[in-house]
N, C-alpha and C. Protein backbone atom coordinates (compact mmCIF):
# COMPACT_ATOMS: atom_id res chain seq x y z
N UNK A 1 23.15 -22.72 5.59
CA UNK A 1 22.89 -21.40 5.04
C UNK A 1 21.38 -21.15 5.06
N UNK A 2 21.05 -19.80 5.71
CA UNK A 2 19.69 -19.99 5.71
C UNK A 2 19.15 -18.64 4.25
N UNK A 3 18.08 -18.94 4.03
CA UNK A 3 17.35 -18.47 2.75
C UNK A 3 16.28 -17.38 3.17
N UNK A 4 16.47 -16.03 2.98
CA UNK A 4 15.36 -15.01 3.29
C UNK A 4 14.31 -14.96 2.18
N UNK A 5 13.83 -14.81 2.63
CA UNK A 5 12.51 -14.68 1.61
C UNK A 5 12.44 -12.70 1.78
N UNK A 6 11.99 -12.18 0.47
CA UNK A 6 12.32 -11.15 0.36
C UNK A 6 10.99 -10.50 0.17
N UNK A 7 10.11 -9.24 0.93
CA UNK A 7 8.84 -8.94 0.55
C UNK A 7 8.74 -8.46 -0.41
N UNK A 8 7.51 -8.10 -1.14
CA UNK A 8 7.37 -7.00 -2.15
C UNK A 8 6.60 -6.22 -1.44
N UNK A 9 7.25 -4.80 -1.67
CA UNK A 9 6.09 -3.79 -1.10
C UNK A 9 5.91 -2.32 -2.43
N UNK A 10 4.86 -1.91 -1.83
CA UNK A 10 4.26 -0.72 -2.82
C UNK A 10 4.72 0.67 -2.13
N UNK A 11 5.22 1.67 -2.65
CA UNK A 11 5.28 2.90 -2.28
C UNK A 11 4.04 3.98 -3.23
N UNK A 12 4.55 5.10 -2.81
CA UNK A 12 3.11 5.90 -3.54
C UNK A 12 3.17 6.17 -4.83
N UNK A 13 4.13 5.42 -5.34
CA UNK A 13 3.81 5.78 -7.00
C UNK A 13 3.22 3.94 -7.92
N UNK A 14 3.49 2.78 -6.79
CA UNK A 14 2.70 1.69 -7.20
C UNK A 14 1.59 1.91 -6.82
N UNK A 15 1.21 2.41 -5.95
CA UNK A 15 -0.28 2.49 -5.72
C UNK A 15 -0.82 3.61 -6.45
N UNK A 16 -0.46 5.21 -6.71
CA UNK A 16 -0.97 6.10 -8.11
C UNK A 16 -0.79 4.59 -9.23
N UNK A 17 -0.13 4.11 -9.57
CA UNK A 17 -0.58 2.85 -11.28
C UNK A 17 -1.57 2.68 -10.85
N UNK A 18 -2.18 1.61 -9.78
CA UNK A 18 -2.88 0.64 -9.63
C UNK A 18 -4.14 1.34 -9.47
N UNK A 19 -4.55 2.66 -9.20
CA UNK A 19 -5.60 3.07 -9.20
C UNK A 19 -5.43 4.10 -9.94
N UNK A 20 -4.86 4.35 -10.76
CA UNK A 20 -4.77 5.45 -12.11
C UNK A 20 -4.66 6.77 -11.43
N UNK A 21 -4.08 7.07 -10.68
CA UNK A 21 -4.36 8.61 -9.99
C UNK A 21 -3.32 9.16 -9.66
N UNK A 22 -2.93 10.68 -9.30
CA UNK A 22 -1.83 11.25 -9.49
C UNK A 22 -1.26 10.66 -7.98
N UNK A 23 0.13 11.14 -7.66
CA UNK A 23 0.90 10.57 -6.83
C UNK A 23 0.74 11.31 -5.92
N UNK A 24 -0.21 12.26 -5.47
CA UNK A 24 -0.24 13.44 -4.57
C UNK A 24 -1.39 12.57 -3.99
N UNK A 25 -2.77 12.13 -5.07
CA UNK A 25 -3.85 11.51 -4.62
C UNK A 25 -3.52 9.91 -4.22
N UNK A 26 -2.35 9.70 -4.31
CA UNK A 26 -1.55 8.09 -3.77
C UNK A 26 -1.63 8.27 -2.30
N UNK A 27 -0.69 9.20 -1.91
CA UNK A 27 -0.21 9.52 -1.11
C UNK A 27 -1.22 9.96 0.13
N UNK A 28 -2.03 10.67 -0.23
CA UNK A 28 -3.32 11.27 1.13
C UNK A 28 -4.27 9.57 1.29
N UNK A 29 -4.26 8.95 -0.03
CA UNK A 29 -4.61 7.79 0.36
C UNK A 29 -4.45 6.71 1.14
N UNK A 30 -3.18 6.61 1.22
CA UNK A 30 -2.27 6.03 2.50
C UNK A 30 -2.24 6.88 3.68
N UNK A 31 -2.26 7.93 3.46
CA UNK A 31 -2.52 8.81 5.17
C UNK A 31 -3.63 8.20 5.79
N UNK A 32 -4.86 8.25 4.90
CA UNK A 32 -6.03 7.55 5.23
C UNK A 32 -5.70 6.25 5.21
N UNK A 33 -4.78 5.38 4.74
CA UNK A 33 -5.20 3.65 5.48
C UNK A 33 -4.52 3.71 6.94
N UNK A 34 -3.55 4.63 6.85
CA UNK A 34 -3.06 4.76 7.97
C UNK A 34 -3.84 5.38 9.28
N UNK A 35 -5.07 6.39 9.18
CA UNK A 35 -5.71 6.80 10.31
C UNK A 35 -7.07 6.09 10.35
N UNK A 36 -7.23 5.04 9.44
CA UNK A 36 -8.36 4.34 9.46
C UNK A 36 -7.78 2.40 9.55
N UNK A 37 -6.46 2.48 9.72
CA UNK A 37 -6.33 0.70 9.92
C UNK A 37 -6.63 -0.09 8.87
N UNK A 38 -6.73 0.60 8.03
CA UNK A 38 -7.42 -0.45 6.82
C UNK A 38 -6.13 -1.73 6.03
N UNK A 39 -4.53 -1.22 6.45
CA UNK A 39 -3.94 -2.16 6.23
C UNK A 39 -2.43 -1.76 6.50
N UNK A 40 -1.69 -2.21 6.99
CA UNK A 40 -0.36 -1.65 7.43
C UNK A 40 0.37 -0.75 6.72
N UNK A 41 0.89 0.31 7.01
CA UNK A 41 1.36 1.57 6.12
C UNK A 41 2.66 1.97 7.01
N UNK A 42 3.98 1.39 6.42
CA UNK A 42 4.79 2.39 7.44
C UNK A 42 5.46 3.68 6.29
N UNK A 43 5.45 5.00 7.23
CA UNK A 43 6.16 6.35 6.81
C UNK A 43 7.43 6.32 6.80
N UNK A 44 8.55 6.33 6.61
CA UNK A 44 9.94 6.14 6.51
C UNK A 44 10.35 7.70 5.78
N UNK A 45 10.51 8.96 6.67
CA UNK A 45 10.82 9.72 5.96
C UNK A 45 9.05 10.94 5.47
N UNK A 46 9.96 11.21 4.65
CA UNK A 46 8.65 11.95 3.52
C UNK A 46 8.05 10.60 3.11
N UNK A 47 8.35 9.35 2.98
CA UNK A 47 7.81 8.41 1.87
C UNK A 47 7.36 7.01 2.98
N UNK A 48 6.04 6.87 2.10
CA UNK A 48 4.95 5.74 2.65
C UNK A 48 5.70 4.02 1.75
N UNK A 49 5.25 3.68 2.58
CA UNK A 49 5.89 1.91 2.26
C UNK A 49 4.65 0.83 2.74
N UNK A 50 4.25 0.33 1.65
CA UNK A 50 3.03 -1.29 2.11
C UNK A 50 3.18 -2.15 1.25
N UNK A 51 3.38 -3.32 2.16
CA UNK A 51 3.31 -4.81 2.08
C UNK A 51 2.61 -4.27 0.31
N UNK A 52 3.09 -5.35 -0.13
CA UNK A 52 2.36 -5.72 -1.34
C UNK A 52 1.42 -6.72 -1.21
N UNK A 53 1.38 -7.48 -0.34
CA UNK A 53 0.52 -8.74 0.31
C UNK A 53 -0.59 -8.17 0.68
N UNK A 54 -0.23 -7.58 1.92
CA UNK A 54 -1.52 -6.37 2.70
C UNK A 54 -2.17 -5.64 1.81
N UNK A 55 -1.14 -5.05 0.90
CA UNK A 55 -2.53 -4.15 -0.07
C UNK A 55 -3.09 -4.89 -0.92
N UNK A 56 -2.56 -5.75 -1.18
CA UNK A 56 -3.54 -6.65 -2.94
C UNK A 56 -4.39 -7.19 -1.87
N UNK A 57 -4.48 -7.95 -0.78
CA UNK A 57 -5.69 -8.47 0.12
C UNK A 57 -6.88 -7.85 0.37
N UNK A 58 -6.81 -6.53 0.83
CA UNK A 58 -7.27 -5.37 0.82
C UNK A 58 -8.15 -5.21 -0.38
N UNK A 59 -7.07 -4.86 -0.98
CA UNK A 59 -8.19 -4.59 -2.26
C UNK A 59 -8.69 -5.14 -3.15
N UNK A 60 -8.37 -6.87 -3.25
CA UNK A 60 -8.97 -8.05 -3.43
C UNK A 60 -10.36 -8.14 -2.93
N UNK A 61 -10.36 -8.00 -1.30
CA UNK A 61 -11.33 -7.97 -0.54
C UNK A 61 -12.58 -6.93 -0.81
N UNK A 62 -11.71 -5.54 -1.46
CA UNK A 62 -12.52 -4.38 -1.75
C UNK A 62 -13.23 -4.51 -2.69
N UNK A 63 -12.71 -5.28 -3.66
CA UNK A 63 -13.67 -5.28 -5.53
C UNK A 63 -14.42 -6.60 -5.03
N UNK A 64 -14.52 -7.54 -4.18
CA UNK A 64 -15.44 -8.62 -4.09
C UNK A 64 -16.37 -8.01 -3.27
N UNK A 65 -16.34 -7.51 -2.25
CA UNK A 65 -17.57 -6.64 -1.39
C UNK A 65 -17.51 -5.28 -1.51
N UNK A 66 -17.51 -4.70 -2.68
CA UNK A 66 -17.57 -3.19 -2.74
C UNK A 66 -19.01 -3.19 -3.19
């Protein structure tokens, strides 16, 4: 029997928490990681989907060299 390992990912209302901001300003934010590469973003629909891995790295990376 094999064992999946299951991701966690963020849509645009974990990422409005994590930076305190409305879900409209979530959302254009991910348009922008998406036309700037800054970390994998897939669209599915009206609605944005990221790695939870990819973004905490990211922005791990962001508060140590910001």
């Amino acid at each position: 029997m094999s064992s999946k390992k299951t991701k966690r990912v963020y849509g645009v209302q974990n990422v409005a928490k994590i930076f305190a901001v409305s879900p409209n300003a979530s959302s254009d934010f991910l348009e922008e990681a998406i036309a700037n590469q800054l970390f994998p973003v897939i669209k599915v629909g009206a609605q944005y989907v990221v790695t939870a891995d990819a973004f905490d790295e990211w922005n791990i990376f962001l508060m140590l060299n910001g």
